[in-house]
N, C-alpha and C. Protein backbone atom coordinates (compact mmCIF):
# COMPACT_ATOMS: atom_id res chain seq x y z
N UNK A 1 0.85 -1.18 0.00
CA UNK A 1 0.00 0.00 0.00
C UNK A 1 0.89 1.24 0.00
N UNK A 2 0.77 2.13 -0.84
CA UNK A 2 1.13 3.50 -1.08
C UNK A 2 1.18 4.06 0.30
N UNK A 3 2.23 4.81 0.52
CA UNK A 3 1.86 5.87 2.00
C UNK A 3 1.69 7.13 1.10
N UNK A 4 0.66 7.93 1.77
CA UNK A 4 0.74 9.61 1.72
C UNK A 4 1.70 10.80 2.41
N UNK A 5 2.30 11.35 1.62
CA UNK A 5 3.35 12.52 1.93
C UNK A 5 2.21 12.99 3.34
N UNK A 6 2.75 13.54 4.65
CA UNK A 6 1.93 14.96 5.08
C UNK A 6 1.77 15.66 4.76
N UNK A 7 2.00 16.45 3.50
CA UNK A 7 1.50 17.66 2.94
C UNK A 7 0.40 17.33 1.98
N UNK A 8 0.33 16.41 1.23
CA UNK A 8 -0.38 15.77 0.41
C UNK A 8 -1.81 15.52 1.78
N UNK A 9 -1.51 14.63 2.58
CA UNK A 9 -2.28 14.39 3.51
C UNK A 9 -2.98 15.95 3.95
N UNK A 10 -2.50 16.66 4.59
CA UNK A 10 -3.38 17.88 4.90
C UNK A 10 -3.95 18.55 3.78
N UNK A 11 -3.15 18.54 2.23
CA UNK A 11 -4.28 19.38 1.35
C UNK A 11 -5.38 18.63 1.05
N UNK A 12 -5.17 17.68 1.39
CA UNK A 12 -6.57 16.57 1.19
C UNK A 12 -7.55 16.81 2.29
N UNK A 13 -6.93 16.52 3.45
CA UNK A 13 -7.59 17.44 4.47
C UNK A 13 -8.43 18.66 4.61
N UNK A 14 -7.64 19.79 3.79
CA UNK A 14 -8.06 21.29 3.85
C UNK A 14 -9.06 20.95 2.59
N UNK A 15 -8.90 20.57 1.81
CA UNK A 15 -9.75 20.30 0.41
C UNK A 15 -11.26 19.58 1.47
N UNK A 16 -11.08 19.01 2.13
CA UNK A 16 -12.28 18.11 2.40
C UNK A 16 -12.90 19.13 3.48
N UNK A 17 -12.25 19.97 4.08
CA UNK A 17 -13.29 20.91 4.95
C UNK A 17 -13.63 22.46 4.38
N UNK A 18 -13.01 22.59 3.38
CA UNK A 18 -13.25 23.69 2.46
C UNK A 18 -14.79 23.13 1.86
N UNK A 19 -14.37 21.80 0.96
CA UNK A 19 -15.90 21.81 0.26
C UNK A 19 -17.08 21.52 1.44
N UNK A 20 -16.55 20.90 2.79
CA UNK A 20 -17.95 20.75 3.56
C UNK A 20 -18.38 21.74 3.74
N UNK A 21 -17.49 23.16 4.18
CA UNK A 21 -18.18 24.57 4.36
C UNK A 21 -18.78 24.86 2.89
N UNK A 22 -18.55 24.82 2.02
CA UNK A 22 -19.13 25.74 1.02
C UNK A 22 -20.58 24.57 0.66
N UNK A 23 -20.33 23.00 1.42
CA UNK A 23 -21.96 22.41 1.53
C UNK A 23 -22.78 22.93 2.18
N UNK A 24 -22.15 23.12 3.12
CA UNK A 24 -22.54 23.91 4.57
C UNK A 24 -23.60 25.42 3.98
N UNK A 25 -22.64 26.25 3.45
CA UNK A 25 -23.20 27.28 3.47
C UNK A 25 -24.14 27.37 2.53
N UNK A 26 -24.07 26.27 1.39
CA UNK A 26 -24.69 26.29 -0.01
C UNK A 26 -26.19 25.81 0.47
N UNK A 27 -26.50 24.88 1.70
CA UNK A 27 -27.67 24.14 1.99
C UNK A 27 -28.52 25.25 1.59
N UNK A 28 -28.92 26.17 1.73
CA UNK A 28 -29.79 27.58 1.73
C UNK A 28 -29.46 27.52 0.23
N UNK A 29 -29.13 27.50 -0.54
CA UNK A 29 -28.79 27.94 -1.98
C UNK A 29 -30.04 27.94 -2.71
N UNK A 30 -30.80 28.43 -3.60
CA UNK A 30 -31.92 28.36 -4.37
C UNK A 30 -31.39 27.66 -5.80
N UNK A 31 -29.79 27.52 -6.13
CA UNK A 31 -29.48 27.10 -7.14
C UNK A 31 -29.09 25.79 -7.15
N UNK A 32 -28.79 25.42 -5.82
CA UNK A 32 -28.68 23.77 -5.33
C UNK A 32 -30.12 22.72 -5.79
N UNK A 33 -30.86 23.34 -5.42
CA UNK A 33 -32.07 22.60 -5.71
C UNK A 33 -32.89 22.47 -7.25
N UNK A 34 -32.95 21.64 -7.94
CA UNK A 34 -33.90 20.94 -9.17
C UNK A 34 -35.21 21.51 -9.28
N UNK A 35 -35.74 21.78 -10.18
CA UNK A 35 -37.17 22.22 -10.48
C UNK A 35 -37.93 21.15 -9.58
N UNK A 36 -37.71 19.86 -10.06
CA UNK A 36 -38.57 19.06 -9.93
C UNK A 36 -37.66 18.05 -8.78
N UNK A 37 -38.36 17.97 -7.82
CA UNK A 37 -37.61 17.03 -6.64
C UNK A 37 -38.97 16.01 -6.29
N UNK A 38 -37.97 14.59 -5.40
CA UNK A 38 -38.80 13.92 -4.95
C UNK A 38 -39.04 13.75 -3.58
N UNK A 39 -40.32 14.15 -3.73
CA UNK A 39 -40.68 14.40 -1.56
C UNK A 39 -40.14 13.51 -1.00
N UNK A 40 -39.93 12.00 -1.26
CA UNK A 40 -39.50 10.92 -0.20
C UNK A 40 -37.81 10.99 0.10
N UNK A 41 -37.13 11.77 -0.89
CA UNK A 41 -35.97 12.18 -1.00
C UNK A 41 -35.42 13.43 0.04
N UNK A 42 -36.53 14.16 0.30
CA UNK A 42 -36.17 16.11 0.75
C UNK A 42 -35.61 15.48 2.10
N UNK A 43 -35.42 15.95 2.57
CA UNK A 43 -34.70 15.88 4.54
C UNK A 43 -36.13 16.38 5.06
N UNK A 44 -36.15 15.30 6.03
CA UNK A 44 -36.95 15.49 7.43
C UNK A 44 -36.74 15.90 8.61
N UNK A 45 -36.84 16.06 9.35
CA UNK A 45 -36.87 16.57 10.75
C UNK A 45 -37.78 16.15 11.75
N UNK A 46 -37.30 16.44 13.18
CA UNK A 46 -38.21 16.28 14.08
C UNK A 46 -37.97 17.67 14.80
N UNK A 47 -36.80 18.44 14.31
CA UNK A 47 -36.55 19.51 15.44
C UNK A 47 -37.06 19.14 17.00
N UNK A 48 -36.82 18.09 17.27
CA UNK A 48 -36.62 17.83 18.73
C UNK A 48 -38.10 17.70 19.35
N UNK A 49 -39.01 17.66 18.65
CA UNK A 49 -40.67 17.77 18.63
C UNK A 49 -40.72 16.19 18.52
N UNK A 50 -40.96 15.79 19.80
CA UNK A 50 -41.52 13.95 19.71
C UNK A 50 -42.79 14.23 19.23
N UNK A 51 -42.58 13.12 18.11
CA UNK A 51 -44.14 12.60 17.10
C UNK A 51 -44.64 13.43 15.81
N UNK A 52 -43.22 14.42 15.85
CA UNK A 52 -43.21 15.02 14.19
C UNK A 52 -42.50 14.84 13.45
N UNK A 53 -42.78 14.61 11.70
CA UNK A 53 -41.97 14.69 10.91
C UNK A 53 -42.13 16.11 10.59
N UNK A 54 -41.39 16.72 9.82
CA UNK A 54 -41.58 17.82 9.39
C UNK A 54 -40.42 17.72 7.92
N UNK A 55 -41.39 17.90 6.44
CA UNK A 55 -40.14 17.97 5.42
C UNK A 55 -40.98 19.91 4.95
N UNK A 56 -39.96 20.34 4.72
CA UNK A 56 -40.49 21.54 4.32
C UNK A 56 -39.97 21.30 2.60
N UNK A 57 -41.32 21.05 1.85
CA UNK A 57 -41.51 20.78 0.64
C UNK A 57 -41.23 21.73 -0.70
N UNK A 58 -41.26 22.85 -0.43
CA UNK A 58 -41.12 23.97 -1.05
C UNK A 58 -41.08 25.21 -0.01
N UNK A 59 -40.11 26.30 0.19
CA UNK A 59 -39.66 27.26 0.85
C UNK A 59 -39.30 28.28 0.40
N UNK A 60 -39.68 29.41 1.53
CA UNK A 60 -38.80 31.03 1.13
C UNK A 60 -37.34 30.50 1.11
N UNK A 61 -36.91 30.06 2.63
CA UNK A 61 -35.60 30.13 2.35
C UNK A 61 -34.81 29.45 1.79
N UNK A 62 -35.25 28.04 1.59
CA UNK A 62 -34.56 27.12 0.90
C UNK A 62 -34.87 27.30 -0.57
N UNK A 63 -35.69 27.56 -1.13
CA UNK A 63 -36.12 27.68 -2.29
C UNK A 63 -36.51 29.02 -3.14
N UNK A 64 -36.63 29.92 -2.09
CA UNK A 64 -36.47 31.20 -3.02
C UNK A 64 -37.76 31.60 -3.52
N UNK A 65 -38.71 30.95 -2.59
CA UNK A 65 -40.08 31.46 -2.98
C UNK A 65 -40.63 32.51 -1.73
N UNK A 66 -41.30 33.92 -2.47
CA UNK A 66 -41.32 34.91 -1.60
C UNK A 66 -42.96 34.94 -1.22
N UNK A 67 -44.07 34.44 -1.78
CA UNK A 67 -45.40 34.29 -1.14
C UNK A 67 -45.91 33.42 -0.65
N UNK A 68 -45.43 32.37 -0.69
CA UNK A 68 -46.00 31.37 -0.40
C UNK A 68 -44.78 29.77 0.44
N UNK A 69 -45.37 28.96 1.14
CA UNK A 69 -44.23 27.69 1.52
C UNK A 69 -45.04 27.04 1.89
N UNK A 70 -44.82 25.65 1.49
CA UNK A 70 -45.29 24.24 1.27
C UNK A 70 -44.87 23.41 2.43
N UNK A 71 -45.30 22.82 3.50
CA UNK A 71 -44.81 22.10 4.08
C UNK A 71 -45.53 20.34 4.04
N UNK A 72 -44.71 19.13 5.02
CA UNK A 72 -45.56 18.00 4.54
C UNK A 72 -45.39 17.65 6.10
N UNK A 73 -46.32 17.22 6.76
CA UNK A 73 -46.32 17.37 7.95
C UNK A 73 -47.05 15.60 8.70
N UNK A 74 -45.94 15.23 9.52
CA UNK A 74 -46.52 13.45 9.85
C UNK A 74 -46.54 14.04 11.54
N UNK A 75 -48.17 13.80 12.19
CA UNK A 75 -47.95 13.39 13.44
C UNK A 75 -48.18 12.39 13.56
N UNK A 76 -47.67 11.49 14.97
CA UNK A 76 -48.08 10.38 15.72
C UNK A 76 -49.20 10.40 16.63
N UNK A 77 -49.98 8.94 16.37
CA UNK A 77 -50.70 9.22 17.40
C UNK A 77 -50.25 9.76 18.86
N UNK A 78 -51.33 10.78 19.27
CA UNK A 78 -51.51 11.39 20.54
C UNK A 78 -50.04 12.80 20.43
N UNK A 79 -49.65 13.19 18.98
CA UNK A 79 -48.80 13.89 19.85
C UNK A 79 -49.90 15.41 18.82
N UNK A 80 -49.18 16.52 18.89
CA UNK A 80 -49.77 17.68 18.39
C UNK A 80 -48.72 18.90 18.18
N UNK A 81 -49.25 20.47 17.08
CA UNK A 81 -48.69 21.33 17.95
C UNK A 81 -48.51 22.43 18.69
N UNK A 82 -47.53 22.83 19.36
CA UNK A 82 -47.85 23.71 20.50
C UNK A 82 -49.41 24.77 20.04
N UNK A 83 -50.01 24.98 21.21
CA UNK A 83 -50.93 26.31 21.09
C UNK A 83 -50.35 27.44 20.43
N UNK A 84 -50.57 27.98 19.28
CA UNK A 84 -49.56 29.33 18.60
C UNK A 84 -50.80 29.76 17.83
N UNK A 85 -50.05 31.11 17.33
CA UNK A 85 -50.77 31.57 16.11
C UNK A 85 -49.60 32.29 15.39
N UNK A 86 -49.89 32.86 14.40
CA UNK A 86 -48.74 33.04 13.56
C UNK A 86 -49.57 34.33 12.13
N UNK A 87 -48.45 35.17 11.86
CA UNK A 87 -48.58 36.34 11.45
C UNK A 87 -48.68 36.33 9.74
N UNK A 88 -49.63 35.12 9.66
CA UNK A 88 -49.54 34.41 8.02
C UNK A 88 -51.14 33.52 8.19
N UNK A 89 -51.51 33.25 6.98
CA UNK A 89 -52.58 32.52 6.78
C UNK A 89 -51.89 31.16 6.31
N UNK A 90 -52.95 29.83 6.48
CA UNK A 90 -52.18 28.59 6.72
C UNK A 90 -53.89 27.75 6.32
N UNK A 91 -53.18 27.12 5.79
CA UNK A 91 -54.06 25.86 4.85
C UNK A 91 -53.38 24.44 4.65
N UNK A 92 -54.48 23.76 5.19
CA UNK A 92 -54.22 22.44 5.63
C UNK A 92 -55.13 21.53 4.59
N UNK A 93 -54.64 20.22 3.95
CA UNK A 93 -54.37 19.62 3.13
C UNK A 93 -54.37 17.83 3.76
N UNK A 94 -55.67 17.16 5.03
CA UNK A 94 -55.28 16.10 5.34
C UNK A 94 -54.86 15.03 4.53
N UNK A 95 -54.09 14.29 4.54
CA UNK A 95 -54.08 13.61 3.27
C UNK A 95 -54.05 11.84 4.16
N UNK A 96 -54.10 12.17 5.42
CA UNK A 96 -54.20 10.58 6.10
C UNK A 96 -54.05 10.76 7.51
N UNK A 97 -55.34 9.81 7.90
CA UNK A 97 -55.27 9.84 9.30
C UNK A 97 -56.14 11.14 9.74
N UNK A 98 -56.75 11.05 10.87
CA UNK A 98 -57.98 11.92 11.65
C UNK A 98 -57.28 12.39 12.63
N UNK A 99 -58.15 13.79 13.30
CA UNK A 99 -57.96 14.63 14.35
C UNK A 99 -58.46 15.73 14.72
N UNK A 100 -57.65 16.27 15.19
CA UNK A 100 -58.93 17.67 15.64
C UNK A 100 -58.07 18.95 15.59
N UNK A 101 -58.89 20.06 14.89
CA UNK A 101 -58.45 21.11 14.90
C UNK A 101 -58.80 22.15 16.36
N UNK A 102 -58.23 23.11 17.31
CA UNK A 102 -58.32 23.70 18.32
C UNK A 102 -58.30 24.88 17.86
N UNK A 103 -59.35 26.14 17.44
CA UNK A 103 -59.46 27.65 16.97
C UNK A 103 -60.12 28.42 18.13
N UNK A 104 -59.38 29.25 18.16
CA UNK A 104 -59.98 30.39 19.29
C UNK A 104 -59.91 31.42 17.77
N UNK A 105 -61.37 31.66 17.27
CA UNK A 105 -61.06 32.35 16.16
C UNK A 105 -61.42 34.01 16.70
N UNK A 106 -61.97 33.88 17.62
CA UNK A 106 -62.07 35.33 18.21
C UNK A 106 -61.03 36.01 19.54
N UNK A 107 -59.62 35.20 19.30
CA UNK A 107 -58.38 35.57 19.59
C UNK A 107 -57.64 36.66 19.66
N UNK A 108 -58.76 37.92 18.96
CA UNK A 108 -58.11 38.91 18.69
C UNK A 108 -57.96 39.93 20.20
N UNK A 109 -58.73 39.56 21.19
CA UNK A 109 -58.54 39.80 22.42
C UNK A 109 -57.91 39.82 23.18
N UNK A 110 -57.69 39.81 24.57
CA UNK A 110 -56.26 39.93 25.36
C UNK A 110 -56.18 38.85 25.26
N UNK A 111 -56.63 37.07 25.59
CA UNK A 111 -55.62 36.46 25.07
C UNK A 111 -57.10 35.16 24.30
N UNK A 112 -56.68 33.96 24.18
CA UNK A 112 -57.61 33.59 22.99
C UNK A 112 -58.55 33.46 24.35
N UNK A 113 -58.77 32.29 24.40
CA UNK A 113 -59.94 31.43 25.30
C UNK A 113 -60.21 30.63 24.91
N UNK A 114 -62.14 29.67 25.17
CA UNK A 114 -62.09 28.64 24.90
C UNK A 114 -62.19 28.31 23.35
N UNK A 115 -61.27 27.30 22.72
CA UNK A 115 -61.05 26.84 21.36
C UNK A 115 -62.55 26.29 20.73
N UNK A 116 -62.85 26.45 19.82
CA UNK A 116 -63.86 25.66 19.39
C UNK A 116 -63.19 24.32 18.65
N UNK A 117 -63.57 22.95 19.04
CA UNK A 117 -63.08 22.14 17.88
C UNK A 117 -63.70 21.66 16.97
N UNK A 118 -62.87 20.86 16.07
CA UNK A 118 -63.44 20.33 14.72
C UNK A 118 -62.87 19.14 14.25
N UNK A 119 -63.47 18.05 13.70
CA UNK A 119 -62.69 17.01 13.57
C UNK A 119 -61.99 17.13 12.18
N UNK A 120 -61.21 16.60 12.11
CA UNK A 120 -60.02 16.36 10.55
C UNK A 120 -60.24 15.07 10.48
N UNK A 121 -60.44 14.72 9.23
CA UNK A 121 -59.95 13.83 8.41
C UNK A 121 -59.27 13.55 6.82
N UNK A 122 -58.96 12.16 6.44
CA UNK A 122 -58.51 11.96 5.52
C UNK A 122 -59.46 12.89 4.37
N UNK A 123 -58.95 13.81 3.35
CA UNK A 123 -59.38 14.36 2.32
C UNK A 123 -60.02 15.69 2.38
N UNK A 124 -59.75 15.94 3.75
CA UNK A 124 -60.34 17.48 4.63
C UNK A 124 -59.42 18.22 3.98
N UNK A 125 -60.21 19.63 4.51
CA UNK A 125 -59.16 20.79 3.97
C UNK A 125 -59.67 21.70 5.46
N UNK A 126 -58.91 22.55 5.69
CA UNK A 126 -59.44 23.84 6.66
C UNK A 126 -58.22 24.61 6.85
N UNK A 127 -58.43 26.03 6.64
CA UNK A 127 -57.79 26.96 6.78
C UNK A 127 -58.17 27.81 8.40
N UNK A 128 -56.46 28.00 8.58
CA UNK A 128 -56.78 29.48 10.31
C UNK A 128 -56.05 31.07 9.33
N UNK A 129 -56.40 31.86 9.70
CA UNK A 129 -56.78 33.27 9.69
C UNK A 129 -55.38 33.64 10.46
N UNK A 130 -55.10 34.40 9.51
CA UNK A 130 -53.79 35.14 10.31
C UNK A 130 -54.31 35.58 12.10
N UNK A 131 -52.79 34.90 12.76
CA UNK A 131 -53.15 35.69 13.96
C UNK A 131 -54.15 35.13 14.92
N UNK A 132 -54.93 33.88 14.38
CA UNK A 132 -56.05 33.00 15.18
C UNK A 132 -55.33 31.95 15.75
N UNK A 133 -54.99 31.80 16.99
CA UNK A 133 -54.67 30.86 17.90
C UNK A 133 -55.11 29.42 17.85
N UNK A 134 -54.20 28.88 17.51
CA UNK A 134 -54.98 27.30 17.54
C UNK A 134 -53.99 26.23 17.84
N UNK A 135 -54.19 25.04 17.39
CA UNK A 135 -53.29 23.43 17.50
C UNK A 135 -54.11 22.57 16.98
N UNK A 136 -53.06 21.93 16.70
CA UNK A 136 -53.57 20.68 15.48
C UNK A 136 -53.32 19.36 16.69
N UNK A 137 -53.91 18.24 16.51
CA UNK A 137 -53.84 17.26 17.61
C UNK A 137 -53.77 15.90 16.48
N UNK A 138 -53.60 14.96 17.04
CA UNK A 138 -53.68 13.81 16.43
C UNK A 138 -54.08 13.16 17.57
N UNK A 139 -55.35 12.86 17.43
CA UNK A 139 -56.55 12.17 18.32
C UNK A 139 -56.78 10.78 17.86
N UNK A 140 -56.08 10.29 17.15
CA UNK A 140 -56.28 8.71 16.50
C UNK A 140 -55.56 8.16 17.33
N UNK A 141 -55.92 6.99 17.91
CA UNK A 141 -54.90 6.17 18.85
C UNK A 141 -54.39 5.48 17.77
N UNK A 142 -54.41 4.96 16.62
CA UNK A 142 -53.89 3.95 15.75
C UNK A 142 -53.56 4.62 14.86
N UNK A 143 -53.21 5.60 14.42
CA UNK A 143 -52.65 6.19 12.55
C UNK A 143 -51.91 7.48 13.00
N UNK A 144 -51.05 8.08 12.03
CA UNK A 144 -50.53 9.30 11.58
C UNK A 144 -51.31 9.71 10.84
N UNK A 145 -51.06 10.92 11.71
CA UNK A 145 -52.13 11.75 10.96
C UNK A 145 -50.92 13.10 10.14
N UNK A 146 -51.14 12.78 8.59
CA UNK A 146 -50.44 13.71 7.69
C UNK A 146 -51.02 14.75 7.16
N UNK A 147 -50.54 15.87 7.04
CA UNK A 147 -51.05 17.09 6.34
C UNK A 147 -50.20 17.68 5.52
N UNK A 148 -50.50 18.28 4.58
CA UNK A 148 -50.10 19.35 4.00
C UNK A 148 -50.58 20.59 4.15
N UNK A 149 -49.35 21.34 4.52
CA UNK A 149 -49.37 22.74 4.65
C UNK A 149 -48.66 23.75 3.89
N UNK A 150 -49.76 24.69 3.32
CA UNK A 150 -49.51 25.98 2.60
C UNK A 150 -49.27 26.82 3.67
N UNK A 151 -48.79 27.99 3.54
CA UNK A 151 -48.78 29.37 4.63
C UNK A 151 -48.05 30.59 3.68
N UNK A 152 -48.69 31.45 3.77
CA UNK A 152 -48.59 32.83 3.33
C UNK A 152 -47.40 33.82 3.97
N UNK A 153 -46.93 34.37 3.25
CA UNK A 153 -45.90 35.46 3.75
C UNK A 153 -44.82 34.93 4.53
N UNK A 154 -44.17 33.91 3.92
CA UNK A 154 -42.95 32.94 4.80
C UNK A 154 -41.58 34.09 4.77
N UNK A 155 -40.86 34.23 5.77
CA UNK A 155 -40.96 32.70 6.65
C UNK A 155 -42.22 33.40 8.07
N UNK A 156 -42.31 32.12 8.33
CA UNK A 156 -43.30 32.15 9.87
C UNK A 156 -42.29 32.64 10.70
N UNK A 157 -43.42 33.39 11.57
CA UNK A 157 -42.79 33.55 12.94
C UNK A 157 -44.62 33.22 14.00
N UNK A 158 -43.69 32.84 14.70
CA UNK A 158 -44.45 31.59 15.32
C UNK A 158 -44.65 31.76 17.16
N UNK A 159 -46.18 32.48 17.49
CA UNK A 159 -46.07 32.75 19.30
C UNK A 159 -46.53 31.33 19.56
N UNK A 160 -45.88 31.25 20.74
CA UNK A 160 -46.13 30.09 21.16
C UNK A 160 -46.77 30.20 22.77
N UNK A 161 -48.22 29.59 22.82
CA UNK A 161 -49.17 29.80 24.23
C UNK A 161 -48.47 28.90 24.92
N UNK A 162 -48.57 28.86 26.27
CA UNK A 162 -48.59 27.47 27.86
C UNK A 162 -50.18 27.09 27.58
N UNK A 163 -51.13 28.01 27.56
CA UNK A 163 -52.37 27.36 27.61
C UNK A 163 -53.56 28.38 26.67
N UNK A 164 -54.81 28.03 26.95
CA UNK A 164 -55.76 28.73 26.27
C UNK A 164 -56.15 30.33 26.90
N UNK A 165 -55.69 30.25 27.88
CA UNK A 165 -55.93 31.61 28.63
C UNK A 165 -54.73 32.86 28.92
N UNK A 166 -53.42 32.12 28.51
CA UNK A 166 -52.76 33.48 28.20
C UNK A 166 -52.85 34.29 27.66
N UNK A 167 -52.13 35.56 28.41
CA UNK A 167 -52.56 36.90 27.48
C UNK A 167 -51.86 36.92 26.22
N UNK A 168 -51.68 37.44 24.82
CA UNK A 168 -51.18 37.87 24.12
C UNK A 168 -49.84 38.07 24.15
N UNK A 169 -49.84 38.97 25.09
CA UNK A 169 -48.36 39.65 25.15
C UNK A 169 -47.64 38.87 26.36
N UNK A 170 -48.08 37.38 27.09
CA UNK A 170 -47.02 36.82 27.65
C UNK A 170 -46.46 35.35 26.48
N UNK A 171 -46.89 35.72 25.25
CA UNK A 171 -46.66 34.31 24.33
C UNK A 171 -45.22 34.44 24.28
N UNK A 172 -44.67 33.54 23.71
CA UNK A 172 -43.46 33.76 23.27
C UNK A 172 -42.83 33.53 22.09
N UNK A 173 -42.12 34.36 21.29
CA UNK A 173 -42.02 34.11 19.68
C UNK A 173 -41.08 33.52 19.58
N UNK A 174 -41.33 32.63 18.53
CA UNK A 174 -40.11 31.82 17.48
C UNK A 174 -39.62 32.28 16.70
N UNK A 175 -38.90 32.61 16.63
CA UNK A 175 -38.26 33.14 14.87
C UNK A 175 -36.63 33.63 15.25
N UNK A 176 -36.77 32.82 14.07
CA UNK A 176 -36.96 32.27 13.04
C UNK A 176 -37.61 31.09 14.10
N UNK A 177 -38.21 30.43 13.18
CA UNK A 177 -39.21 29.02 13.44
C UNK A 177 -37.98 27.89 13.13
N UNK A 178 -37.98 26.59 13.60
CA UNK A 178 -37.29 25.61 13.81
C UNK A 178 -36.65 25.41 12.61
N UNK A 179 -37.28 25.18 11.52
CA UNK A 179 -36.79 24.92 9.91
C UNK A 179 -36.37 25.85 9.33
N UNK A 180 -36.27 27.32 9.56
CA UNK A 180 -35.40 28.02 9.23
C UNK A 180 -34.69 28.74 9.89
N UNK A 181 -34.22 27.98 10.72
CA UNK A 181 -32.99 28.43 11.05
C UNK A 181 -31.58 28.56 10.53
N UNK A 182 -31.30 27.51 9.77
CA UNK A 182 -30.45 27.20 9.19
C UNK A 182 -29.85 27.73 8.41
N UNK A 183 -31.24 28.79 7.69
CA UNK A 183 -31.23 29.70 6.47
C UNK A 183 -30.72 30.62 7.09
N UNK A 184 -31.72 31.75 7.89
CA UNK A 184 -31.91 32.85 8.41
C UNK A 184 -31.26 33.43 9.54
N UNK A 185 -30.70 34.61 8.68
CA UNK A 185 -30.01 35.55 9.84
C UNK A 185 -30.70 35.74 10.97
N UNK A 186 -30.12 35.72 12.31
CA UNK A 186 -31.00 36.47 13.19
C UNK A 186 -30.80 37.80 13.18
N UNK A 187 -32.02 38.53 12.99
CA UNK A 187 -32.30 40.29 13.00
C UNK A 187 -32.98 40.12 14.18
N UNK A 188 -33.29 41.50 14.51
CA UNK A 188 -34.09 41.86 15.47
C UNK A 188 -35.69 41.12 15.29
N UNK A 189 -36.28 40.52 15.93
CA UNK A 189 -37.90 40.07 16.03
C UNK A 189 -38.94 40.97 15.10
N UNK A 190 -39.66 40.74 14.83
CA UNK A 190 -40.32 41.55 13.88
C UNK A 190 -41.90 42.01 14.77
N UNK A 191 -42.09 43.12 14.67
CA UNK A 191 -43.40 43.68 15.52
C UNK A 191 -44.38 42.51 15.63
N UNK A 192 -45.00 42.27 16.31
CA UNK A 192 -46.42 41.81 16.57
C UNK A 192 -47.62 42.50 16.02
N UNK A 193 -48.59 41.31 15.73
CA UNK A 193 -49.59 42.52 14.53
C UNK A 193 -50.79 42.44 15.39
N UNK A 194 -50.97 41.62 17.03
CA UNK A 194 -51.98 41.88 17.29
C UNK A 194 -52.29 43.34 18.11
C-alpha cells in the first residue's frame, strides 16, 4: 500500500473541509435545488418535537419562494402542535389519518380562550386566519395523521401559548421558526400585529 506525503495528507484534508463549508453554506442555496424534486428524497426533521416529521416541501428560504411555503407534515398518534398563532394565513391539506383542529377564532382579544373544535380527516381541507390561535392534535390512537401545509408570507414567525388563557403579550415568539434556522439571519424580532 502506497503511504501519503503529510502535505499531500493535509491538502486533502483542507480540500475536504473547504468543500464541507461551502456544503454547509450552499444548503440555503436556491441554485442547489432541481425544479422538480422527490418528496421521499427532501430531509426530514423532528426539530426535537416527539411525534413530528416535518419535510419543508417547497420554501422562502430554501427555495427562493417569496409568497408562499409548502410544508408535509406526519404526526403520531396522541402527539400535536404547541398552542400558537402566527402572522400568516395557513391551509391544511389532510391527506391521512384523523384529528382535531383547536381555533380560538375570536383571539383577537387579550388572550384567545375557549377553542372551538373540529374534527379532521382523511381528504379534509381547513384553513386558520392570520393571527387565530390554535393546534392541530392527532386524536387517533392507531394512525398518523399527515397534512399538508400551505402558509402565506414565509418565513413564519411563530407565538407560542402554555395554555388557552394566556394573554397575548405573555406568548413567546419563534423566529426564526425551527426549519429556518439554518437559512436565516438572526435580526431583530419583527413587531407583533396583534
Amino acid at each position: 500500500m502506497a503511504e501519503i506525503s503529510v502535505p499531500v495528507f493535509f491538502f486533502f484534508l483542507l480540500c475536504l473541509l473547504f468543500f464541507s463549508a461551502i456544503s454547509e453554506a450552499s444548503k440555503c442555496s436556491v441554485q442547489e435545488f432541481p425544479v422538480v424534486r422527490n418528496i421521499s428524497e427532501l430531509p426530514q426533521n423532528s426539530y426535537g418535537r416527539g411525534g413530528l416529521a416535518h419535510t419543508t416541501v417547497a420554501g422562502s428560504l430554501l427555495h427562493g419562494l417569496k409568497e408562499v411555503e409548502v410544508w408535509l407534515q406526519t404526526l403520531s398518534p396522541g402527539s400535536g402542535t404547541p398552542i400558537h398563532r402566527h402572522s400568516c394565513e395557513e391551509v391544511f391539506v389532510v391527506l391521512k389519518g384523523s384529528g382535531t383542529v383547536y381555533l380560538a377564532p375570536n383571539s383577537h382579544e387579550k388572550y384567545p380562550g375557549k377553542p372551538q373544535e373540529f374534527s379532521i380527516f382523511a381528504n379534509s381541507t381547513f384553513q386558520i386566519p392570520v393571527n387565530d390561535v390554535h393546534q392541530i392534535r392527532n386524536t387517533n390512537e392507531h394512525e398518523d395523521l399527515q397534512v399538508l401545509v400551505v402558509i402565506s408570507r414565509p418565513p413564519v414567525k411563530v407565538f407560542i401559548y402554555e395554555n388557552w388563557s394566556m394573554p397575548h403579550t405573555a406568548s413567546k415568539l419563534k423566529f426564526p421558526y425551527y426549519w429556518d434556522e439554518g437559512c436565516l439571519e438572526l435580526e431583530p424580532p419583527p413587531k407583533d400585529e396583534l
